[in-house]
PDB file of N, CA and C in Angstrom:
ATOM      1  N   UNK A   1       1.853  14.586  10.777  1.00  0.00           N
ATOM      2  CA  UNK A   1       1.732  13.206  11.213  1.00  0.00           C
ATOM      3  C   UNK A   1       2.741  12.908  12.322  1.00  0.00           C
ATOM      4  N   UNK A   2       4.108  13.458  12.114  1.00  0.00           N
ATOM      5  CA  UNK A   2       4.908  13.285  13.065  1.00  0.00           C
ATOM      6  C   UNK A   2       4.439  14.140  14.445  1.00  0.00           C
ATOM      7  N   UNK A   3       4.017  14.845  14.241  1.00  0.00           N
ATOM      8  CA  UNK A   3       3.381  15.972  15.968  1.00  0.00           C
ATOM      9  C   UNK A   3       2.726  14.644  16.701  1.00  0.00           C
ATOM     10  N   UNK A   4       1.000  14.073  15.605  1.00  0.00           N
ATOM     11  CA  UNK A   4       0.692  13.355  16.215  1.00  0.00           C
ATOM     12  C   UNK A   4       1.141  11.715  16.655  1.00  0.00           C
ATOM     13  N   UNK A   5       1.522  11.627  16.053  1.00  0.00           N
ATOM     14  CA  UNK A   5       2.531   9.852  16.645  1.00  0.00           C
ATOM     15  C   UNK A   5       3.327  10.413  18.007  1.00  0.00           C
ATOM     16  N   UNK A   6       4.007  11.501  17.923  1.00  0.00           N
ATOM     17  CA  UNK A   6       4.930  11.732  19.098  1.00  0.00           C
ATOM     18  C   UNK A   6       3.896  12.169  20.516  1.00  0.00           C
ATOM     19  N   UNK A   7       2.377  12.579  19.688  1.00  0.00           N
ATOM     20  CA  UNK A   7       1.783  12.932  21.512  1.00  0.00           C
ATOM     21  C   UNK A   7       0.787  11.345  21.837  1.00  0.00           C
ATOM     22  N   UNK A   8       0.619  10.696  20.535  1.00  0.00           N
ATOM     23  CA  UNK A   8      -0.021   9.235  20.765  1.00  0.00           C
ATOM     24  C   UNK A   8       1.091   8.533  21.858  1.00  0.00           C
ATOM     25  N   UNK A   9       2.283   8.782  21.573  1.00  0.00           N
ATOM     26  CA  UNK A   9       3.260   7.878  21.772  1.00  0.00           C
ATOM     27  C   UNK A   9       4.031   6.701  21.056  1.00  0.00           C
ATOM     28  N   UNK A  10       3.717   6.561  20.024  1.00  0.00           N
ATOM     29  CA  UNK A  10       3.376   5.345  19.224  1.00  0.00           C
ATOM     30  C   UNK A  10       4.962   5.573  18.167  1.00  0.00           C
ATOM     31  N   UNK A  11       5.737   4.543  17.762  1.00  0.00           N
ATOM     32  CA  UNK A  11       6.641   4.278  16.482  1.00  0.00           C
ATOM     33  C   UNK A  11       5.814   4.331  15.308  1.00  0.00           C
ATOM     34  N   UNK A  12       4.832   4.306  15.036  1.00  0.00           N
ATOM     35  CA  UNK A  12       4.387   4.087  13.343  1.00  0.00           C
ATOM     36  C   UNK A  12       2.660   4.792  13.960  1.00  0.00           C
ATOM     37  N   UNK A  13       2.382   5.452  12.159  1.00  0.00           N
ATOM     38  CA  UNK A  13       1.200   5.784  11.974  1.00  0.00           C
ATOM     39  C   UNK A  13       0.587   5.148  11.059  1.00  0.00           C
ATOM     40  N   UNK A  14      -0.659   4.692  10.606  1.00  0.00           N
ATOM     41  CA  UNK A  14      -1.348   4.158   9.593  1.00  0.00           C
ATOM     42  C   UNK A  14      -2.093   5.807   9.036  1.00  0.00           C
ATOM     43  N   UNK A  15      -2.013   6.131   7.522  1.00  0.00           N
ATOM     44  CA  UNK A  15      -2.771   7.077   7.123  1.00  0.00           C
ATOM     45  C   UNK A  15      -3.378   6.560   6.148  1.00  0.00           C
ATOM     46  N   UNK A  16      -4.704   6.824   5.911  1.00  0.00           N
ATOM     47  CA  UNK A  16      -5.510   6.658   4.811  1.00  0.00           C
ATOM     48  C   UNK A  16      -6.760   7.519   4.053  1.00  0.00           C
ATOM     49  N   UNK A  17      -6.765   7.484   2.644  1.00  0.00           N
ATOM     50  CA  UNK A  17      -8.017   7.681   2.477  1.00  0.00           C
ATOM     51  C   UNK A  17      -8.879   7.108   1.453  1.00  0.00           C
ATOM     52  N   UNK A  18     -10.128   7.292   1.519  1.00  0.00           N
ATOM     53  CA  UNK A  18     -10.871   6.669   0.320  1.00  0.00           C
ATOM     54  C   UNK A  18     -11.820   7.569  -0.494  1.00  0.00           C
ATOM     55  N   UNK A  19     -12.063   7.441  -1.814  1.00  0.00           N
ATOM     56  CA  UNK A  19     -12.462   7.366  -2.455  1.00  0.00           C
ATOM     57  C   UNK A  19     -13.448   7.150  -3.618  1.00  0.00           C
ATOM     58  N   UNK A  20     -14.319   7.241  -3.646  1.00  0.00           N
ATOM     59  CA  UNK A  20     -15.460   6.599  -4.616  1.00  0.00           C
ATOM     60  C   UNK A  20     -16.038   7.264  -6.130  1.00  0.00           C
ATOM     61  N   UNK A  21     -16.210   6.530  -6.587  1.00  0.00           N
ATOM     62  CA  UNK A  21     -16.358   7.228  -8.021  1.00  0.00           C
ATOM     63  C   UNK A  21     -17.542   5.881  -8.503  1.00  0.00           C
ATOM     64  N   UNK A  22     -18.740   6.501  -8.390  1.00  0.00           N
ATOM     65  CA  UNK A  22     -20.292   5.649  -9.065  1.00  0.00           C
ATOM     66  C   UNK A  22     -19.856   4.061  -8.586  1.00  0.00           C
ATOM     67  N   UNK A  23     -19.579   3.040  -9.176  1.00  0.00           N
ATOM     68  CA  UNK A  23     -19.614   1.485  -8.283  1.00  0.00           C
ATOM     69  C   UNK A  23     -18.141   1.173  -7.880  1.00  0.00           C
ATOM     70  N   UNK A  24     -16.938   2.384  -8.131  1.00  0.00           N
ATOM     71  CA  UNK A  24     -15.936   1.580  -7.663  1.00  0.00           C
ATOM     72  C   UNK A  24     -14.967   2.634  -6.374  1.00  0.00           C
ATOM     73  N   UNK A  25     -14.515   2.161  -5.693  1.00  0.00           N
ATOM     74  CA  UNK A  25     -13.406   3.069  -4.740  1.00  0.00           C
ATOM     75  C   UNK A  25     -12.232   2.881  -4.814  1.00  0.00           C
ATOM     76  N   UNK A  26     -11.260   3.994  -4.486  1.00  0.00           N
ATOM     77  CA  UNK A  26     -10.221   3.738  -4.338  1.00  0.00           C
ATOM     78  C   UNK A  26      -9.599   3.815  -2.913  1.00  0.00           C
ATOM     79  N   UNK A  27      -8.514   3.085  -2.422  1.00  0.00           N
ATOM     80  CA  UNK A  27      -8.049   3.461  -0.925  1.00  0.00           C
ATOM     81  C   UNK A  27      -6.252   3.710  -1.069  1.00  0.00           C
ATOM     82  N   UNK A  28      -6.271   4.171  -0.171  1.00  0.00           N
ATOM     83  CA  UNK A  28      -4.728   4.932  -0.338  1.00  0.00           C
ATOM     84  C   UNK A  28      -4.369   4.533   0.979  1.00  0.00           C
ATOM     85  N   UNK A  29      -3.445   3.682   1.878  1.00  0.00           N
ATOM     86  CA  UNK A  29      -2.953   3.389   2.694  1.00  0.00           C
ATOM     87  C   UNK A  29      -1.691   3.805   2.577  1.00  0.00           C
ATOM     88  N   UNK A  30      -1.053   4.258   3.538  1.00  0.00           N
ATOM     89  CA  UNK A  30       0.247   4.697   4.318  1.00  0.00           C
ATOM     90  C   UNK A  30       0.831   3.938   5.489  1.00  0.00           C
ATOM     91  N   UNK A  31       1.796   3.293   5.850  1.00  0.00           N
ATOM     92  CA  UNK A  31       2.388   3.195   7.068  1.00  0.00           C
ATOM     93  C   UNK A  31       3.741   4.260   6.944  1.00  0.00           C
ATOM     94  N   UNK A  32       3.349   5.357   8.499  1.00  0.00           N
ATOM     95  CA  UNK A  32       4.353   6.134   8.602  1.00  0.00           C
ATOM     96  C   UNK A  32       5.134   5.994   9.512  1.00  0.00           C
ATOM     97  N   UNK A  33       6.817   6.286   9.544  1.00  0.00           N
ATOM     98  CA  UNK A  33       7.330   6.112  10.823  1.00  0.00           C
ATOM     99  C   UNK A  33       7.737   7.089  11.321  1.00  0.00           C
ATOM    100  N   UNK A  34       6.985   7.521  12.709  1.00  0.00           N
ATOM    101  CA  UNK A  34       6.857   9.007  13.041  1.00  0.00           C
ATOM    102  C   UNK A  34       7.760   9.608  13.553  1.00  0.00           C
ATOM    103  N   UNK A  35       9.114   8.561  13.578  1.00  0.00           N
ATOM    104  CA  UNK A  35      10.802   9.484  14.137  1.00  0.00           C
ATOM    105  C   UNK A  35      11.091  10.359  13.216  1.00  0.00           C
ATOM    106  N   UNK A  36      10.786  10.398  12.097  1.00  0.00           N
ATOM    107  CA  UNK A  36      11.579  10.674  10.693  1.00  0.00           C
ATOM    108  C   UNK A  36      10.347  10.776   9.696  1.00  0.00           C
ATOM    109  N   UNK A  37       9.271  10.719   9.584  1.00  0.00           N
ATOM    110  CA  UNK A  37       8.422  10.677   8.630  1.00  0.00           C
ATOM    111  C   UNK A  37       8.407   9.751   7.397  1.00  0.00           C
ATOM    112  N   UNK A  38       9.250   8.879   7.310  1.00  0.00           N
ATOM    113  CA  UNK A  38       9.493   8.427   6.613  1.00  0.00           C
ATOM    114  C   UNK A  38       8.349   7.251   6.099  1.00  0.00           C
ATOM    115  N   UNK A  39       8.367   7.010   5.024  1.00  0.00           N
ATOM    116  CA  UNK A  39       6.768   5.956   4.656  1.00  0.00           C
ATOM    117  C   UNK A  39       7.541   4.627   4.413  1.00  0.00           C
ATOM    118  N   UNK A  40       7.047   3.792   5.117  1.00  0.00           N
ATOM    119  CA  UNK A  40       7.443   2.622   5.081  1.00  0.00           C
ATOM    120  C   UNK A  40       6.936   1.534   4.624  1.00  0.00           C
ATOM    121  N   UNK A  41       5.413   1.663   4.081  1.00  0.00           N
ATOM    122  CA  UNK A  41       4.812   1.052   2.981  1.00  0.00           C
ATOM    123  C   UNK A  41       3.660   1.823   2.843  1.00  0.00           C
ATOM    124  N   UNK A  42       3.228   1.489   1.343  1.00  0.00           N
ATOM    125  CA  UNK A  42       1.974   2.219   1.170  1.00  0.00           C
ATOM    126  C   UNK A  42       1.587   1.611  -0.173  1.00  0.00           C
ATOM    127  N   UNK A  43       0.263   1.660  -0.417  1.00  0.00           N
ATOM    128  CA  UNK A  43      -0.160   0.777  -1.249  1.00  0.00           C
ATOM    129  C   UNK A  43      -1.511   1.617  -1.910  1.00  0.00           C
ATOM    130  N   UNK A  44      -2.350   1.430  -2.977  1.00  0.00           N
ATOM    131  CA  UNK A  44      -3.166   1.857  -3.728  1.00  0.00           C
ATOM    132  C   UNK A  44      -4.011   0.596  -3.901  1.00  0.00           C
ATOM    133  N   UNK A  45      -5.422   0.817  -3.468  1.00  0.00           N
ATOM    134  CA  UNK A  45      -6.349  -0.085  -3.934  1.00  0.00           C
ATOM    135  C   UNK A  45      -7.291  -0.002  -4.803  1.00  0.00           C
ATOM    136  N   UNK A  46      -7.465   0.074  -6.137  1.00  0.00           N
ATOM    137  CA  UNK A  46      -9.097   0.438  -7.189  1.00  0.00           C
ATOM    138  C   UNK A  46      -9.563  -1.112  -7.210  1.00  0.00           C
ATOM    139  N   UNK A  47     -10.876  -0.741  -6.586  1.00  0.00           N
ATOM    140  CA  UNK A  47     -11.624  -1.936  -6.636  1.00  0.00           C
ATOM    141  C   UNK A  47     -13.091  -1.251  -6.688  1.00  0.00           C
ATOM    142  N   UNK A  48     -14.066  -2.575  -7.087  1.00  0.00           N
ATOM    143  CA  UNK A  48     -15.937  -2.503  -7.071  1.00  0.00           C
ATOM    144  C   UNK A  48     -15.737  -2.479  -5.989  1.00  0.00           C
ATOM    145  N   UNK A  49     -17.289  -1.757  -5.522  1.00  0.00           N
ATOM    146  CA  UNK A  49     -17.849  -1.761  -4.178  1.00  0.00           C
ATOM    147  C   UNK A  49     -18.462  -3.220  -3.737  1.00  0.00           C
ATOM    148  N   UNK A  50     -18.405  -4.306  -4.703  1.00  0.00           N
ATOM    149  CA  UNK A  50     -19.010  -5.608  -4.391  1.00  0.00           C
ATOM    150  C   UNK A  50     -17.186  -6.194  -3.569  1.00  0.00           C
ATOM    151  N   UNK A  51     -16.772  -5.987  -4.529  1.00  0.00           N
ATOM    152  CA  UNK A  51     -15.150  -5.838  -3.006  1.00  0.00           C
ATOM    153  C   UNK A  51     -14.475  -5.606  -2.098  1.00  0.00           C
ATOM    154  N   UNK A  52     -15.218  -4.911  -1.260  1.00  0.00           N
ATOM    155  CA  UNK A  52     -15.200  -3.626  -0.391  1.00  0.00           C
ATOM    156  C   UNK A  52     -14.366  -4.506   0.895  1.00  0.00           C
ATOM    157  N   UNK A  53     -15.400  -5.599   1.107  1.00  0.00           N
ATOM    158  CA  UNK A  53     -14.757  -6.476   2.325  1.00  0.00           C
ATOM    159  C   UNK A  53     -13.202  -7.188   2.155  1.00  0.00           C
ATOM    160  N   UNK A  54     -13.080  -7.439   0.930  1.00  0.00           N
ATOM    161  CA  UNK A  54     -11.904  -8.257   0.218  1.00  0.00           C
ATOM    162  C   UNK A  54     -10.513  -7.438   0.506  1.00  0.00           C
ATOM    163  N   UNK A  55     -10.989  -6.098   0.137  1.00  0.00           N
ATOM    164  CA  UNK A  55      -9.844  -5.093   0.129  1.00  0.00           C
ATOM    165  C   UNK A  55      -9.489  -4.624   1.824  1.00  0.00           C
ATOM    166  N   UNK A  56     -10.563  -4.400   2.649  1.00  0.00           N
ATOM    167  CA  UNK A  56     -10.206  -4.443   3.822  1.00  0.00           C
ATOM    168  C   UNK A  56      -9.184  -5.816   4.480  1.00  0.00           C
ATOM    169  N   UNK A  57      -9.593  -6.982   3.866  1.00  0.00           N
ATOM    170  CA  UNK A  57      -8.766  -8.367   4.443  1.00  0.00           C
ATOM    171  C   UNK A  57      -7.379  -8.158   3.965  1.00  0.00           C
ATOM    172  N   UNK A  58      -7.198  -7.607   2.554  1.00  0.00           N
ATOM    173  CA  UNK A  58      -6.228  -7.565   1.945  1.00  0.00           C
ATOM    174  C   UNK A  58      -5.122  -6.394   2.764  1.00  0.00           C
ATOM    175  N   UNK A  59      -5.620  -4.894   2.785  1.00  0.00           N
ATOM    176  CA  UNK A  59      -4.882  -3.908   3.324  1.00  0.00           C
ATOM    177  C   UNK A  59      -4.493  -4.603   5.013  1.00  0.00           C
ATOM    178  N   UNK A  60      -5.100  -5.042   5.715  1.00  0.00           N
ATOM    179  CA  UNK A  60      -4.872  -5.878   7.455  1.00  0.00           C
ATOM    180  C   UNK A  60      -3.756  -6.691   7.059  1.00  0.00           C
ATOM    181  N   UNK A  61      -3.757  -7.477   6.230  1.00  0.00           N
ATOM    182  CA  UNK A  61      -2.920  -8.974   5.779  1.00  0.00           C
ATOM    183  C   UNK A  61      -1.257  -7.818   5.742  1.00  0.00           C
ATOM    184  N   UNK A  62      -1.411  -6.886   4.835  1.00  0.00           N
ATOM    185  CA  UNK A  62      -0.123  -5.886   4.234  1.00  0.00           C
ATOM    186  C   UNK A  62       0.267  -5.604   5.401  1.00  0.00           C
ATOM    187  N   UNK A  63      -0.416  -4.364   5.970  1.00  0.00           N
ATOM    188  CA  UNK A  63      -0.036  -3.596   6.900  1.00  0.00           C
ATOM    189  C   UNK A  63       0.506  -4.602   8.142  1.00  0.00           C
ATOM    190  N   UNK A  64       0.068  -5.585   8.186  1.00  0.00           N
ATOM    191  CA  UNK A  64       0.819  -6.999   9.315  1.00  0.00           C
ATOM    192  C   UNK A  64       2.006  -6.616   8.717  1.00  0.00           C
ATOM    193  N   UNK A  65       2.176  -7.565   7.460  1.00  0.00           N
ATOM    194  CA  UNK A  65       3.779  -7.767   7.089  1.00  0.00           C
ATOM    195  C   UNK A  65       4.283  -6.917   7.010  1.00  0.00           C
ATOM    196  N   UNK A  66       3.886  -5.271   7.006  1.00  0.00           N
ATOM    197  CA  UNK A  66       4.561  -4.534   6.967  1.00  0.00           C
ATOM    198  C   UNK A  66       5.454  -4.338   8.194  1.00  0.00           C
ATOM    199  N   UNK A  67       4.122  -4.429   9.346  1.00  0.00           N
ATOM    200  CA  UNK A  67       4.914  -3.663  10.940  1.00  0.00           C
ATOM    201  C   UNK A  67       5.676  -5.017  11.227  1.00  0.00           C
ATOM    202  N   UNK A  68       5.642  -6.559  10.688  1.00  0.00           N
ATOM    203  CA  UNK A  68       6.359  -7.253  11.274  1.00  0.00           C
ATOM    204  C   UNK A  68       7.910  -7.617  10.788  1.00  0.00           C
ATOM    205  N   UNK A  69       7.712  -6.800   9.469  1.00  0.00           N
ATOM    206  CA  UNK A  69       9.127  -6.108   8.942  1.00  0.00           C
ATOM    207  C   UNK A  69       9.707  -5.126   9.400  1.00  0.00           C
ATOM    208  N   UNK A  70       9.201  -4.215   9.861  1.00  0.00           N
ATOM    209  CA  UNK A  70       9.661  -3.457  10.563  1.00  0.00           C
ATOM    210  C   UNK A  70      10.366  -3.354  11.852  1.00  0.00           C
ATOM    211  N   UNK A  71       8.956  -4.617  12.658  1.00  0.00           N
ATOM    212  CA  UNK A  71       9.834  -5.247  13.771  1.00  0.00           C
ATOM    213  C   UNK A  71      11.338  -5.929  14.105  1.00  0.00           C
ATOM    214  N   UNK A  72      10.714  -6.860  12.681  1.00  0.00           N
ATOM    215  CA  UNK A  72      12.230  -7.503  12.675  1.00  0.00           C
ATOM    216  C   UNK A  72      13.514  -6.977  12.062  1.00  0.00           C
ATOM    217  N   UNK A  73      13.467  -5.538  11.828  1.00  0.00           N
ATOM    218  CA  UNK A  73      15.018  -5.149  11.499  1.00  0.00           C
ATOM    219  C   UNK A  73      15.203  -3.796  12.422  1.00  0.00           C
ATOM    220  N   UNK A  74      14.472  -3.658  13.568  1.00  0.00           N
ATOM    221  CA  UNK A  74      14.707  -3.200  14.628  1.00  0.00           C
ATOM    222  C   UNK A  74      16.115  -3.128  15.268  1.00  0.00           C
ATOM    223  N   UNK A  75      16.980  -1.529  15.230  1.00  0.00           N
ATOM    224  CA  UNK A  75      18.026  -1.435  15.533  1.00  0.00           C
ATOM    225  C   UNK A  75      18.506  -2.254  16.730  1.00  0.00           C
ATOM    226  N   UNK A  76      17.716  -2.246  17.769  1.00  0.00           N
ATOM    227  CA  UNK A  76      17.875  -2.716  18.810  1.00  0.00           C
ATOM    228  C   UNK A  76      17.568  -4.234  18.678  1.00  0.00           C
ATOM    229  N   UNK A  77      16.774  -4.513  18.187  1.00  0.00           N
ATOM    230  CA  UNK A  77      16.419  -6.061  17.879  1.00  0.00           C
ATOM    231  C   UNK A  77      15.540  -6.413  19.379  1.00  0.00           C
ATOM    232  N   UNK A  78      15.214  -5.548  20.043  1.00  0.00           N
ATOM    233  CA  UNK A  78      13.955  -5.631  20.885  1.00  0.00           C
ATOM    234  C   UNK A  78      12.436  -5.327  20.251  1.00  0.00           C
ATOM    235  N   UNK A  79      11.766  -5.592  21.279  1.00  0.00           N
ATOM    236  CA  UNK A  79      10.426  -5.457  21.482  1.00  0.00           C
ATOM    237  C   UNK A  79      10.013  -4.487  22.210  1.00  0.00           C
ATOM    238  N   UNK A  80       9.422  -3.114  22.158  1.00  0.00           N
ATOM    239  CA  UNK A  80       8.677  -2.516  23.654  1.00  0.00           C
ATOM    240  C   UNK A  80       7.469  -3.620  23.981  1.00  0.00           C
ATOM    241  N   UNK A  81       7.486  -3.319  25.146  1.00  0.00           N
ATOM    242  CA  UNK A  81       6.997  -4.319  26.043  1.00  0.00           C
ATOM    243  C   UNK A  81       5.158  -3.268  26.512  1.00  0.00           C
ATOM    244  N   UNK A  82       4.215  -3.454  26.234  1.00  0.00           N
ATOM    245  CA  UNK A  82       3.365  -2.619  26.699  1.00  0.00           C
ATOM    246  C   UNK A  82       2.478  -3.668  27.749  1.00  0.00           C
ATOM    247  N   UNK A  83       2.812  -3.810  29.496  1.00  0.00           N
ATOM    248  CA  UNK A  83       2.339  -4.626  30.246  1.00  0.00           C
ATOM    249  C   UNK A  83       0.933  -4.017  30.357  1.00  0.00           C
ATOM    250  N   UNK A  84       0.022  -3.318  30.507  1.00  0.00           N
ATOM    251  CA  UNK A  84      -1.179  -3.444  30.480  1.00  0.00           C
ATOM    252  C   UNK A  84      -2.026  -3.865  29.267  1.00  0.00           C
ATOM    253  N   UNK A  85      -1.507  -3.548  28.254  1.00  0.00           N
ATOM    254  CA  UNK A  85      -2.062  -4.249  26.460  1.00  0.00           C
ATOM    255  C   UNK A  85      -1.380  -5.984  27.154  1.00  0.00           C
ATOM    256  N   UNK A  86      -0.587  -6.251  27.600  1.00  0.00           N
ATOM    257  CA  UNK A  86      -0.156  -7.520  27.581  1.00  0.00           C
ATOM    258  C   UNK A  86      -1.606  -8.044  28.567  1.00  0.00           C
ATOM    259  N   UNK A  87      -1.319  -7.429  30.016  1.00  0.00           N
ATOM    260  CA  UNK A  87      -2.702  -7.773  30.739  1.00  0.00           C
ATOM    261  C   UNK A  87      -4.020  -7.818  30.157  1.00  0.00           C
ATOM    262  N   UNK A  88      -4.394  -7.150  29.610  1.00  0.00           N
ATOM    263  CA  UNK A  88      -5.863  -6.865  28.766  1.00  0.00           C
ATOM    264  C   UNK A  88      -5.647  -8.393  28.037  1.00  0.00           C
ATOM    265  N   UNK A  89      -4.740  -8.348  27.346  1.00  0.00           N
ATOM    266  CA  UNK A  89      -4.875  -9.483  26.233  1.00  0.00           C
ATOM    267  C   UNK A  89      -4.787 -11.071  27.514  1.00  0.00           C
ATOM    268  N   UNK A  90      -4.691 -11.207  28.333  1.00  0.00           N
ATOM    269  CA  UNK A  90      -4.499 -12.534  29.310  1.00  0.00           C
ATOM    270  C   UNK A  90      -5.861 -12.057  29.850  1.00  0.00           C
ATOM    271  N   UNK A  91      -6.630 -11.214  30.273  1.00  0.00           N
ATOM    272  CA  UNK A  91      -7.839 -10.973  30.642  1.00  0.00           C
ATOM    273  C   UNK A  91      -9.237 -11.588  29.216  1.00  0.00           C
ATOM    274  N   UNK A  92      -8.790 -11.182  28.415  1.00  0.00           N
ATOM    275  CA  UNK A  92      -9.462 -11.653  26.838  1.00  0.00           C
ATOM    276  C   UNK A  92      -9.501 -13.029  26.858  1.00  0.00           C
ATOM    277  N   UNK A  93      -8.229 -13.454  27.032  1.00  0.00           N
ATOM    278  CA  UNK A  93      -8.261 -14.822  26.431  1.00  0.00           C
ATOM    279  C   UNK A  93      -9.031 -15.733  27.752  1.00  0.00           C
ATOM    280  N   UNK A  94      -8.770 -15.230  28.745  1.00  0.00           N
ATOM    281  CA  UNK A  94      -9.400 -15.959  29.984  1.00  0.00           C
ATOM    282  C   UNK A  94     -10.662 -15.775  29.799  1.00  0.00           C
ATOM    283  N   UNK A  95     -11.159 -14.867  29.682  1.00  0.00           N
ATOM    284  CA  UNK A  95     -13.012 -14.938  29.424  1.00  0.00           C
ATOM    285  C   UNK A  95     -13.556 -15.700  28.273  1.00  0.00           C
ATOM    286  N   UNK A  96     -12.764 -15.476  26.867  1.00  0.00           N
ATOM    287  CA  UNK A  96     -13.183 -16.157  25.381  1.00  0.00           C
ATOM    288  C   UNK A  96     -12.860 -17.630  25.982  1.00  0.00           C
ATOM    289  N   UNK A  97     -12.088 -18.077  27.226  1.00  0.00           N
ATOM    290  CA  UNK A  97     -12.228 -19.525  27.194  1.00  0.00           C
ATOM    291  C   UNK A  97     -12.808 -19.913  28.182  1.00  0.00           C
ATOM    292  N   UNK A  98     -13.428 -18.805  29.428  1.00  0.00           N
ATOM    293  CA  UNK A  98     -14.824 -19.098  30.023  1.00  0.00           C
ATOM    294  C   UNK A  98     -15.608 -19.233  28.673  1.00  0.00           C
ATOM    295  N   UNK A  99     -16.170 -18.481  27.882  1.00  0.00           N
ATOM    296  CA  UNK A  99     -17.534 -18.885  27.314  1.00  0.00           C
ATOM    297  C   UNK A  99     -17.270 -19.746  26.705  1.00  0.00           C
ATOM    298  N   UNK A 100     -16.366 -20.696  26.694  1.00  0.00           N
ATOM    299  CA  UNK A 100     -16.461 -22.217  25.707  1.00  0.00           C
ATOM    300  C   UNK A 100     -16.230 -23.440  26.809  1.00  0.00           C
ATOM    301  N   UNK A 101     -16.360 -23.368  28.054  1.00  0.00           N
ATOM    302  CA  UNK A 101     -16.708 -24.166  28.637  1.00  0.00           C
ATOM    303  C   UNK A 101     -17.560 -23.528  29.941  1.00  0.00           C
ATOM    304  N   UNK A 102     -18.242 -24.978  30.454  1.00  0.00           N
ATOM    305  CA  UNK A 102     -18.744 -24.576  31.616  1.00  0.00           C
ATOM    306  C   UNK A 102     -18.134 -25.756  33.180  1.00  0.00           C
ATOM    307  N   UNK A 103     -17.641 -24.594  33.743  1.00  0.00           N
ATOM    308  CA  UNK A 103     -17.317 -24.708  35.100  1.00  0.00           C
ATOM    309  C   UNK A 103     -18.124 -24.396  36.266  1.00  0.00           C
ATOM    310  N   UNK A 104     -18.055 -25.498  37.351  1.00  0.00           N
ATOM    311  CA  UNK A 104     -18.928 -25.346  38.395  1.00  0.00           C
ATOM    312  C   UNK A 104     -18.279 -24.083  39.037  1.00  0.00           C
ATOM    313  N   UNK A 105     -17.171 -24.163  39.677  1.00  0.00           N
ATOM    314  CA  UNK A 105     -16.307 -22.677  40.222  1.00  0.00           C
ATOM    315  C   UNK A 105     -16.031 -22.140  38.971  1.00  0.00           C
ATOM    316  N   UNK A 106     -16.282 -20.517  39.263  1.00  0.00           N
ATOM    317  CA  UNK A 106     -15.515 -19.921  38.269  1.00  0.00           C
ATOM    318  C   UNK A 106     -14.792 -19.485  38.796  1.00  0.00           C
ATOM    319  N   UNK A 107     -13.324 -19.300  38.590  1.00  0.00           N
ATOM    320  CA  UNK A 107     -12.040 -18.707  38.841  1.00  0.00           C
ATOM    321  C   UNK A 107     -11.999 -17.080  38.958  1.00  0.00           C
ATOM    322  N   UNK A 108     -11.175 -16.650  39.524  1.00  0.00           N
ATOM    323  CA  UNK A 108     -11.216 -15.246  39.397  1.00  0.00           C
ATOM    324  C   UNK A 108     -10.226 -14.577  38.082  1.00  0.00           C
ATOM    325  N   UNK A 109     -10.342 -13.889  36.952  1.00  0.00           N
ATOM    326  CA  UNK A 109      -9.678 -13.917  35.829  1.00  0.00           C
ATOM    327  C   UNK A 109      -8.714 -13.105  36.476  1.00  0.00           C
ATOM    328  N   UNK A 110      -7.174 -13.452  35.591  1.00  0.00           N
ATOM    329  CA  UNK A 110      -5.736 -13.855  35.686  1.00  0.00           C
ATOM    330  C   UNK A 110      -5.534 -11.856  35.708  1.00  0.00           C
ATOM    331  N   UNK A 111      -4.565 -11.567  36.908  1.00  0.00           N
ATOM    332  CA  UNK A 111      -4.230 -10.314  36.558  1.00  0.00           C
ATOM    333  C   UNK A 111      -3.211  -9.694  36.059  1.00  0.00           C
ATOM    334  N   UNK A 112      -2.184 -10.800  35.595  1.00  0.00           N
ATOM    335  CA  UNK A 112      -0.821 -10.735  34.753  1.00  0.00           C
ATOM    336  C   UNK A 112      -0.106 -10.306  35.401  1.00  0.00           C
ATOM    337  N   UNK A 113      -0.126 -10.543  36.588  1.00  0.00           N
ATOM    338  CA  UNK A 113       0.983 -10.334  37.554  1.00  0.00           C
ATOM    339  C   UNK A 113       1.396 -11.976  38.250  1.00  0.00           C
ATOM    340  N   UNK A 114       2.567 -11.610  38.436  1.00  0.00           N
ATOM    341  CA  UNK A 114       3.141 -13.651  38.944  1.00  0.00           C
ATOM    342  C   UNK A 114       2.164 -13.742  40.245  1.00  0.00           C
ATOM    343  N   UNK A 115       2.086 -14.993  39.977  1.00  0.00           N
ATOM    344  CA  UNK A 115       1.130 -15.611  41.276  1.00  0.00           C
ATOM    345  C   UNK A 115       1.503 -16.607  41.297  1.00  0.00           C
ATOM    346  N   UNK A 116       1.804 -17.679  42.783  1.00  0.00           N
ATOM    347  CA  UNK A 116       2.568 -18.723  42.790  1.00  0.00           C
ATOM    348  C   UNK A 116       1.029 -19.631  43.113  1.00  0.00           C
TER     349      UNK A 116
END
């Protein structure tokens, strides 16, 4: 796990697997931190397959608080900064709020670079 986080590039890995046994599954989530291997949360889910969606909302909800614990006791007490994920995301939000209104000009969407 650590080989691959270090050629992703990435501080943390998510590992998982699942499970099924006749109407119910199990899921096995991991957050790894790929300096050190070290597991920094991980959790066990047995649930029905009529739950299937529940347990996905549930493991997203964890794995948040997990990486935003993680964030926040950050030696450095920074942030990496990833400016094209930042651009993409100002490109997103500019279109999701073209399609909720209508404008006679449409603007040319924002390229996250300063513009006076």
């Amino acid at each position: 796990m650590r080989t691959i986080g270090q050629r992703l590039g990435v501080a943390n890995l998510l590992e998982g697997s699942v499970r099924t046994s006749g109407k119910t599954f199990r899921v096995t989530v991991q957050l790894i931190k790929v300096s050190d291997g070290s597991h920094l949360w991980s959790q066990t889910y047995d649930r029905d397959m009529r739950d299937i969606f529940a347990v996905q909302d549930a493991i997203a909800t964890a794995v948040a608080a997990a990486l935003q614990a993680t964030l926040a006791t950050s030696p450095t007490g920074q942030r990496s900064v990833n400016t094209e994920a930042y651009k993409a995301l100002l490109r997103g939000r500019y279109f999701a709020q073209m399609r909720t209104k209508e404008t006679p000009n449409e603007p040319s969407p924002p390229t996250g670079g300063n513009q006076a």
